[in-house]
Protein backbone atom coordinates (compact mmCIF):
# COMPACT_ATOMS: atom_id res chain seq x y z
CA UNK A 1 26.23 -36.89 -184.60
CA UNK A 2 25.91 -37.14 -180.86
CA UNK A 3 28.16 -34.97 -178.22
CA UNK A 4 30.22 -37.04 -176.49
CA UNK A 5 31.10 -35.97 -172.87
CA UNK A 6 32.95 -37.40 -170.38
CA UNK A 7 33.64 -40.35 -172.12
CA UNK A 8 29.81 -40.73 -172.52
CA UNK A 9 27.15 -41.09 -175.22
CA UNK A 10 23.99 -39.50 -175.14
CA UNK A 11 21.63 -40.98 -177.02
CA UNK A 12 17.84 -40.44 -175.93
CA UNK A 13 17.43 -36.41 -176.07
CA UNK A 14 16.29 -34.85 -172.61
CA UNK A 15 12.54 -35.07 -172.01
CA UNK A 16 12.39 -31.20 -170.51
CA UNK A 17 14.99 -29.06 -172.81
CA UNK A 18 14.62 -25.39 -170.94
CA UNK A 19 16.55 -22.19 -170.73
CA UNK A 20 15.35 -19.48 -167.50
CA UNK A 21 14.80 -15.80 -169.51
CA UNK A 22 15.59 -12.61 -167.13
CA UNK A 23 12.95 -10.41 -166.80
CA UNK A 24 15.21 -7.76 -168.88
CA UNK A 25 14.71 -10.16 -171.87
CA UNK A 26 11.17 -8.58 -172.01
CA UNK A 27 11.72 -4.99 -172.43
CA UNK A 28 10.65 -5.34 -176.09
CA UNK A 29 8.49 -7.67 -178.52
CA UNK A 30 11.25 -7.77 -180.42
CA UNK A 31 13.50 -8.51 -177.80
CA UNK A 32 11.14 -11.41 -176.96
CA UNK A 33 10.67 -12.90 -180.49
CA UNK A 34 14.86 -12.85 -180.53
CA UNK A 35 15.03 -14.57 -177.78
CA UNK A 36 11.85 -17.40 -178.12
CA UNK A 37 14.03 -17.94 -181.65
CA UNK A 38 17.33 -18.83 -180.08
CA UNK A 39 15.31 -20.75 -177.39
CA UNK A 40 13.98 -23.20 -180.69
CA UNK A 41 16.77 -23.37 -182.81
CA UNK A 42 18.76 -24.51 -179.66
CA UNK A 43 16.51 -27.41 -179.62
CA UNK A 44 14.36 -26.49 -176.97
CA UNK A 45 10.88 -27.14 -175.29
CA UNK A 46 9.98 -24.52 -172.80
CA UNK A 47 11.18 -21.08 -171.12
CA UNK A 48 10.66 -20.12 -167.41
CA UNK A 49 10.00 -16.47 -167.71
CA UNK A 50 10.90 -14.29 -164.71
CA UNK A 51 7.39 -12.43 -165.02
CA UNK A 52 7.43 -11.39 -161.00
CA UNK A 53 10.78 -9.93 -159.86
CA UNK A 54 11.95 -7.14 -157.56
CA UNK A 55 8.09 -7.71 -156.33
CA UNK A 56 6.88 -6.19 -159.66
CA UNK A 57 4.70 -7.39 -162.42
CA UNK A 58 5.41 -8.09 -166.21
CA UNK A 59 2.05 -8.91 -166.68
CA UNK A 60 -1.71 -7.18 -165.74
CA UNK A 61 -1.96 -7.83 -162.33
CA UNK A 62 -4.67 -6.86 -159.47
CA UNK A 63 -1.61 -7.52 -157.21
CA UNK A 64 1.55 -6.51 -157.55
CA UNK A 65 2.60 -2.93 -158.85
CA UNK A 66 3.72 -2.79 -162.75
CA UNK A 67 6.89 -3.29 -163.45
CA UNK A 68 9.12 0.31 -163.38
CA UNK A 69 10.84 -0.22 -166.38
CA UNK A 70 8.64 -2.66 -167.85
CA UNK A 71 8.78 -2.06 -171.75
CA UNK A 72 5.38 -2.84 -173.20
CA UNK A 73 1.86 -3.91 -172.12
CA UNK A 74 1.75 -7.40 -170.94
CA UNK A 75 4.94 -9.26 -171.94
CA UNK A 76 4.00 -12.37 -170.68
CA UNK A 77 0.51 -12.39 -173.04
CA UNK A 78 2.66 -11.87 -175.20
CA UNK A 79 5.17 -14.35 -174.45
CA UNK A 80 2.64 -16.85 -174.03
CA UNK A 81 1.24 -16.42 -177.74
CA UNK A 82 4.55 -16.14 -179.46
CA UNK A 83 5.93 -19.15 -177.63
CA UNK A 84 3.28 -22.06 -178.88
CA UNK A 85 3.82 -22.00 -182.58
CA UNK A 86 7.83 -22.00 -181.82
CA UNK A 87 6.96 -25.68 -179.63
CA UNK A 88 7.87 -23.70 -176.73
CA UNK A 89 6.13 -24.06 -172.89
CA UNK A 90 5.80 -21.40 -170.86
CA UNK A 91 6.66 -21.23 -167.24
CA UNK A 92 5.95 -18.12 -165.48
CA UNK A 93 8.91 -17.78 -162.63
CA UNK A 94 8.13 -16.24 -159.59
CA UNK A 95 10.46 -14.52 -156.98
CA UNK A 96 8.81 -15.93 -153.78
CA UNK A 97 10.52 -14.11 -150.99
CA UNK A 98 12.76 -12.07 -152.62
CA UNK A 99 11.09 -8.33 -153.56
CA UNK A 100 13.79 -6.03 -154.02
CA UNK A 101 17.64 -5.66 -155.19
CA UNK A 102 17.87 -1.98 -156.38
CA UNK A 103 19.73 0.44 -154.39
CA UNK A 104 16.73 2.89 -153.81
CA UNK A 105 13.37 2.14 -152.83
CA UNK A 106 10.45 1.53 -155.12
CA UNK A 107 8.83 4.91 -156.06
CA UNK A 108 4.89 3.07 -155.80
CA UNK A 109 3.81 3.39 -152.27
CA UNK A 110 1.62 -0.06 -152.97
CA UNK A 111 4.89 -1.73 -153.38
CA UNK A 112 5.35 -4.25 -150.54
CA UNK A 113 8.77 -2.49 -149.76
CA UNK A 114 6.95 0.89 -148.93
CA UNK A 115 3.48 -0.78 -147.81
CA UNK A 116 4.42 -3.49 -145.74
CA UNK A 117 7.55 -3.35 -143.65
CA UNK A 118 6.74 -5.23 -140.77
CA UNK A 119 6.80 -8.76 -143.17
CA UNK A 120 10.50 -8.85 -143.85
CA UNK A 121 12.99 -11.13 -142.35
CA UNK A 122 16.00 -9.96 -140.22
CA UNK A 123 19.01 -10.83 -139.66
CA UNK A 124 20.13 -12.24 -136.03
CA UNK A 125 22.17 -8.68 -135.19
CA UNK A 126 18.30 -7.52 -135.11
CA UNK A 127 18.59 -5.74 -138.30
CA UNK A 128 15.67 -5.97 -140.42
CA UNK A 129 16.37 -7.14 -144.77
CA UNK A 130 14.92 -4.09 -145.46
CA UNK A 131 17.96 -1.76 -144.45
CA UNK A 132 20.66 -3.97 -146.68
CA UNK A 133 21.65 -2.40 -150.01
CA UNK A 134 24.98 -3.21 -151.67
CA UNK A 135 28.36 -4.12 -150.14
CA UNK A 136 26.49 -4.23 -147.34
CA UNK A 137 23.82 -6.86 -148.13
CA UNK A 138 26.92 -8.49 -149.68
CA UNK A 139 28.83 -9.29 -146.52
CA UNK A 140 25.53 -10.54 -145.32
CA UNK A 141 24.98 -13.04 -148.11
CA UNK A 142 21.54 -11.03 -149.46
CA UNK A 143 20.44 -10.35 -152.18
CA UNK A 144 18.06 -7.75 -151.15
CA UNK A 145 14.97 -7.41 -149.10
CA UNK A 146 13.15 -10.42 -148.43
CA UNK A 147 9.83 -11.66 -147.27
CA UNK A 148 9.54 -13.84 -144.45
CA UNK A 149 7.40 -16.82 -144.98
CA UNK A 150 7.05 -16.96 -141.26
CA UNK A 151 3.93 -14.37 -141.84
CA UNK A 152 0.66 -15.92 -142.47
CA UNK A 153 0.56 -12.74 -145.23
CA UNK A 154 3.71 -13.75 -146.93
CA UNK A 155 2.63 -17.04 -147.73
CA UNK A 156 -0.90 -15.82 -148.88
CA UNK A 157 0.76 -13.34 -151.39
CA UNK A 158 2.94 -15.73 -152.86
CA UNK A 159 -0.16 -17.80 -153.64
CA UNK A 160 -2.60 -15.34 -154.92
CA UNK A 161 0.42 -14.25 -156.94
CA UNK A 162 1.03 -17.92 -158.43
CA UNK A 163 -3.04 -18.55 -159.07
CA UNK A 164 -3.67 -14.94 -160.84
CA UNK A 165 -1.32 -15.96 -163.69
CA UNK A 166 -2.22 -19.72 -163.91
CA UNK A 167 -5.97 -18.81 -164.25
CA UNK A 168 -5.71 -15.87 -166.48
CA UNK A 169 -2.82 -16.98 -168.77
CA UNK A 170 -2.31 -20.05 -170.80
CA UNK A 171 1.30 -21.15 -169.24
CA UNK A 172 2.11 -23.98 -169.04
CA UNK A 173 3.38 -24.09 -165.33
CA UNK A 174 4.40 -21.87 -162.49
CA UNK A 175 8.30 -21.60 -161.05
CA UNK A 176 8.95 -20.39 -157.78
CA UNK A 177 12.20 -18.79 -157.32
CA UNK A 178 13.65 -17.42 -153.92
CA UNK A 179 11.16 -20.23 -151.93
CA UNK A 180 13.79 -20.14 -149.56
CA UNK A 181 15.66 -18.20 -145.99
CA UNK A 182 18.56 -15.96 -147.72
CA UNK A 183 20.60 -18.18 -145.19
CA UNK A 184 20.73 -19.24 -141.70
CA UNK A 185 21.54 -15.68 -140.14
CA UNK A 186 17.82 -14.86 -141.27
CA UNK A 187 14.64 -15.25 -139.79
CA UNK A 188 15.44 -13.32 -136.49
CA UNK A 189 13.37 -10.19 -136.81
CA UNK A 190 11.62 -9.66 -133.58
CA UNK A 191 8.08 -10.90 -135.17
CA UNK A 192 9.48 -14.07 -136.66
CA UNK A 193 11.23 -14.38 -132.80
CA UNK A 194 7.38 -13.88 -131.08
CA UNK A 195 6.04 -16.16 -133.63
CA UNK A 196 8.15 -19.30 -132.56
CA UNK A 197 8.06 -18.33 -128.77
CA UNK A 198 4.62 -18.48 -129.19
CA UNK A 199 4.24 -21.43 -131.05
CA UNK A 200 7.21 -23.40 -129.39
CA UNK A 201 7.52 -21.50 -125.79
CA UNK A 202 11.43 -21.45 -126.58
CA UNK A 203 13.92 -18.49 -127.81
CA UNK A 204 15.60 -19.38 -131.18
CA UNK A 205 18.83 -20.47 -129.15
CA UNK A 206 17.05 -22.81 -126.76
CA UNK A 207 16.97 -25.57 -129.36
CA UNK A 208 18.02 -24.46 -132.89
CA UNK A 209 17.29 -27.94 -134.54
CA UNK A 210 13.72 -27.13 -133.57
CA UNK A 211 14.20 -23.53 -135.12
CA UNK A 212 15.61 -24.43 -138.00
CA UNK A 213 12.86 -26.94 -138.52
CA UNK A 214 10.33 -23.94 -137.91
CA UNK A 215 11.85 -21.94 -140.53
CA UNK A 216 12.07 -24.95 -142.56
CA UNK A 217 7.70 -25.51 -142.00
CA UNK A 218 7.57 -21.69 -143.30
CA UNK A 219 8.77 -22.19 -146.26
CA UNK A 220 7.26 -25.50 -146.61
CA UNK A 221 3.81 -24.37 -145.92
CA UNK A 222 4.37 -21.76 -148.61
CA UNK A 223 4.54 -24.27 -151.11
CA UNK A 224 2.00 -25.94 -150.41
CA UNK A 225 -0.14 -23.32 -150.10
CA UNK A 226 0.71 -22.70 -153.77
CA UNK A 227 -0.12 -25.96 -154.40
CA UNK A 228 -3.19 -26.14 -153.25
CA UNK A 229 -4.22 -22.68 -154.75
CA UNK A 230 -3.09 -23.88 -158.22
CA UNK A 231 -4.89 -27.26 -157.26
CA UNK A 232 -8.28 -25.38 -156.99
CA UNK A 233 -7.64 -23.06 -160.53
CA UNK A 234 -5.60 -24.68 -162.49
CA UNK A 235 -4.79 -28.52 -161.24
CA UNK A 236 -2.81 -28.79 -165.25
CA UNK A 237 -0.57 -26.48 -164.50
CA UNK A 238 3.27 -27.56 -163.49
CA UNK A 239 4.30 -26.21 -159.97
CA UNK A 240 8.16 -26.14 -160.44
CA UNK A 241 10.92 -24.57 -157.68
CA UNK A 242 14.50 -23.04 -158.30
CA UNK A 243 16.31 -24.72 -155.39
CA UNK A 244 20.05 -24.74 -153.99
CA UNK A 245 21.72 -27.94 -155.40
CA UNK A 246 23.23 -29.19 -152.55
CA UNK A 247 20.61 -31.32 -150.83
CA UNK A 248 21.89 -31.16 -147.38
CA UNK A 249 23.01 -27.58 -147.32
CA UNK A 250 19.43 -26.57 -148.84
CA UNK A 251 17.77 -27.63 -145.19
CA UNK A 252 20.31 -26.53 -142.81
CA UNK A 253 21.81 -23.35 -144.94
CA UNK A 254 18.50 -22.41 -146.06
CA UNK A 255 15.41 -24.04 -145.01
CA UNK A 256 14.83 -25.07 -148.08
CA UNK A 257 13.34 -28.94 -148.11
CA UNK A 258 13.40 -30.02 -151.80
CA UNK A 259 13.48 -33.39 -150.94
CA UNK A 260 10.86 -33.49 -148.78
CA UNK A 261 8.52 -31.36 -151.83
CA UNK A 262 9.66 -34.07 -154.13
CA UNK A 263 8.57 -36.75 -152.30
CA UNK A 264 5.16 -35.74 -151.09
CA UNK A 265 3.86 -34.38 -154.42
CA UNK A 266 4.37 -30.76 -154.20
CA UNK A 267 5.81 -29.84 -156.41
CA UNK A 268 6.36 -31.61 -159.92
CA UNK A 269 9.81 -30.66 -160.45
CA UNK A 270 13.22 -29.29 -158.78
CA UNK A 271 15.61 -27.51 -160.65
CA UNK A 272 18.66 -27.46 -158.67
CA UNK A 273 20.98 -24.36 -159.93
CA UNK A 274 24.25 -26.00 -160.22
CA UNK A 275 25.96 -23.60 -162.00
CA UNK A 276 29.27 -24.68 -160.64
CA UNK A 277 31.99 -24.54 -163.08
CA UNK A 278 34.61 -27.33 -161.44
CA UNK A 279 33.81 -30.39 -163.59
CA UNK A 280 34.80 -32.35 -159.92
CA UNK A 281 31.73 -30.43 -157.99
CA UNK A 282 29.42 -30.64 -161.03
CA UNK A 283 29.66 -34.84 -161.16
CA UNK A 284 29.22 -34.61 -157.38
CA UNK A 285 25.72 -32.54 -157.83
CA UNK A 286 24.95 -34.94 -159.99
CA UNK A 287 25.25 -37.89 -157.82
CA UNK A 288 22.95 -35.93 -155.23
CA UNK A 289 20.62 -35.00 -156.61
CA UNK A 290 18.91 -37.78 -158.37
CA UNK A 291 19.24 -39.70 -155.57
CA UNK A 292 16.08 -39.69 -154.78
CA UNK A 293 13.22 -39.25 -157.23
CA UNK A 294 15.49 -38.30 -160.47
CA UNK A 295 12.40 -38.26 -162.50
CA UNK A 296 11.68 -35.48 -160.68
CA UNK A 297 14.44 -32.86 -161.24
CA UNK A 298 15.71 -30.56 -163.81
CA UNK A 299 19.75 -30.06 -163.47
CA UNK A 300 19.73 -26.24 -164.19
CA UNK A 301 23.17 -25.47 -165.36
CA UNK A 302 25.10 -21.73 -166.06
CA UNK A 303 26.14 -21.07 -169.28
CA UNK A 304 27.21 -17.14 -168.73
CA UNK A 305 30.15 -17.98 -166.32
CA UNK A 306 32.05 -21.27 -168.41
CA UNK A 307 31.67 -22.38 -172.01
CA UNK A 308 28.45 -24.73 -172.62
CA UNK A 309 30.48 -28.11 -173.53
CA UNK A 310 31.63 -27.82 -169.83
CA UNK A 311 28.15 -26.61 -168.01
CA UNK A 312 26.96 -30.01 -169.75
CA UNK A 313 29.37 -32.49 -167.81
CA UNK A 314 26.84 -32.49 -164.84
CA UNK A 315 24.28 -32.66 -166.94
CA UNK A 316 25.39 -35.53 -168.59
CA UNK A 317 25.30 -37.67 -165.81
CA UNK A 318 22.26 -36.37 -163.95
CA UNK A 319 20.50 -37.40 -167.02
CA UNK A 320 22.04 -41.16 -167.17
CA UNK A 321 20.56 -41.21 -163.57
CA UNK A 322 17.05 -40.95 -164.78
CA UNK A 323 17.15 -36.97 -164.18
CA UNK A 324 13.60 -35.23 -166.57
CA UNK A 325 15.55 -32.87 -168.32
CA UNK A 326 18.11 -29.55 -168.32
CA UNK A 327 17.58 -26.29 -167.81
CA UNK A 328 19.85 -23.69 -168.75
CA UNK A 329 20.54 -20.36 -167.01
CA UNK A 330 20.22 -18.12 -168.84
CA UNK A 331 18.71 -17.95 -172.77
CA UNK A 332 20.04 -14.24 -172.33
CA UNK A 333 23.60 -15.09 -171.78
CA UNK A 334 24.03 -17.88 -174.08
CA UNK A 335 26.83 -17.52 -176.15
CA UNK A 336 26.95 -17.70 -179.64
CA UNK A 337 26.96 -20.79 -181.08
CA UNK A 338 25.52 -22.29 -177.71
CA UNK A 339 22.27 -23.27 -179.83
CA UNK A 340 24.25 -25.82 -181.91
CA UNK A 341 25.93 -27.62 -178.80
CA UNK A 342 22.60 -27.74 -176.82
CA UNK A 343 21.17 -28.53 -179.99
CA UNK A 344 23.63 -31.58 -180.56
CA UNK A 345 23.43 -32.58 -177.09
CA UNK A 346 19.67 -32.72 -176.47
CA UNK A 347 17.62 -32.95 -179.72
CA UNK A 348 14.89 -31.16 -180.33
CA UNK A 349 11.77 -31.88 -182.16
CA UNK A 350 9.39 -33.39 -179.04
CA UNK A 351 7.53 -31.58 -176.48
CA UNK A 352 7.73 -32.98 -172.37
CA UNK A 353 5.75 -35.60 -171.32
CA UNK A 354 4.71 -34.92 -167.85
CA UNK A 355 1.93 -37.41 -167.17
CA UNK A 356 -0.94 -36.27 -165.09
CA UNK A 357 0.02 -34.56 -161.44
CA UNK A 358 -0.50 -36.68 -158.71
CA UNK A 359 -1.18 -33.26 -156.81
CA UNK A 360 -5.12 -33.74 -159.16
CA UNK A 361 -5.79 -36.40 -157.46
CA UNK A 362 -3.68 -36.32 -154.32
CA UNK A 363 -5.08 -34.12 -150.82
CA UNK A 364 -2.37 -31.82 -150.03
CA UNK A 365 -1.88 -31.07 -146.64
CA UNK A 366 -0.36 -28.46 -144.59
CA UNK A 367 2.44 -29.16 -142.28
């Protein structure tokens, strides 16, 4: 029996059929092996594993500080082997930009937090990302302290990070999360300021269509420096971003040029997080993003904040516009009995087809 949505059919299942797992989903094997079971008898094909969040490892890494409250050696190894004989890919999701959210500092003094100050973004009152915790990040519209990709360093780190778990783990692609400005009052710290005087010979209000597209370049060149990195290791992995689903709003809210990713190569996918739960707004993310290059995109839906049959009605259509696949967020807030209406809706039983990267073959280049 096929769901029936909208008024519509489905009747070809969804080539990529993928939930995102928080990182708090692998505080146990057996809290891994729970999940990775929901994940198949929902019908699905792959997981995107946050294995790098609050700057912090949940795997062996020469890089990054262990995870504090990381529950056993290596989750993603583990992951990784569990995974295959379930027909499950593995993603390994990244938080780019983003390295912190708690409301005390990280007690490793390697962490970048306590290490590196002087690479975080500020705010245009002057105030560095570094000094917002709580309400007050809140009112700011942060999350926590974040990375500017205006620094040289930042966008290094990001791509050592990416190519130390495609060449030492067998996943099956790499998502970047936070590849993005926390919004348009960031960027401003006095070194990203010096950086585009110095580059442009203008202040930040002078012109800020050219600023914007400066911040825009960072994050750009970040990418691709990713790409190329995973290029030169690992050219079969997928490169994959988690990007705001409003097209438009991406660029000039937060320098964040999907589009642009899509259409030169890369990246392989987009998964634009359109959690909204209005059925109106959902149809209308729909319709934006597979305008261009629907092959190309993943509609990532929420199922913790609205029942499943609803998080599907954007879904539905982004998928009858030629859209790869769905990706749910998250497999740790799925409610019971989700499996059986993402089961119904998508199929199961066939892993992704993702042809050969044009980024093998294709010279990437650096804005």
């Amino acid at each position: 029996m096929l769901l029936v949505l909208a008024g519509v059919s489905r009747g070809t299942p969804a080539e990529c059929r993928y939930f995102w797992v928080v990182r708090d989903g692998l505080s146990s094997p057996q809290s891994v092996d729970s999940l990775l079971q929901r994940a198949a008898d929902a019908g699905a094909n792959g997981v995107i594993v946050q294995v790098v969040g609050r700057g912090e490892a949940y795997y062996l890494s020469d890089i990054l500080p262990p995870a504090e409250w990381q529950g056993f050696d290596d989750p993603l190894a583990y992951t990784v082997m569990r995974a295959g004989p379930l027909g499950l890919e593995v993603h390994a999701w990244i938080n780019a930009f983003l390295v912190w959210s708690a409301p005390d500092d990280p007690d490793s003094p390697e962490h970048i937090v306590n290490s590196r100050p002087d690479l975080f973004t500020g705010h245009e009152n002057g105030r560095s990302s570094l000094a917002y915790r709580g309400q007050a990040a809140e009112a700011v519209g942060l999350v926590g302290p974040t990375l500017s990709p205006a620094y040289p360093e930042v966008r290094e780190l990001v791509g050592k990070i990416a190519s130390e778990i495609a060449c030492g783990y067998m996943v099956d692609g790499i998502h970047l999360d936070y590849i993005r400005y926390p919004n348009s009052s960031f960027g401003w710290s006095q070194g990203e300021r010096d950086m585009f005087f110095s580059e442009t010979g203008m202040d930040p209000g002078d012109d800020p269509a050219a600023w914007n597209d400066w911040k825009t370049g960072n994050v750009t060149e970040t990418v691709a420096t990713v790409r190329a990195l995973l290029r030169s290791c690992a050219p079969h992995v997928i490169l994959s971003c988690a990007v705001m689903a409003n097209p438009a709003s991406a660029v000039s809210e937060f320098s964040c040029d999907w589009g642009y990713w899509l259409s030169e190569g890369l990246v392989d996918y987009a998964l634009p997080m359109a959690y909204t739960s209005d059925q109106t707004t959902a149809r209308n993310l729909a319709l934006a993003v597979t305008a261009e290059n629907p092959e190309k995109v993943i509609y990532g839906i929420g199922v913790w904040n609205q029942t499943v049959e609803n998080a599907l009605t954007g879904a539905e259509l982004a998928l009858s516009r030629g859209a790869s696949g769905v990706c749910a967020f998250s497999l740790n807030s799925l409610p019971s009995g989700g499996e059986d209406v993402l089961r119904e809706f998508w199929g199961s039983g066939t892993m992704p087809d993702h042809g050969v990267s044009a980024a093998v073959f294709s010279r990437v280049v650096l804005p």
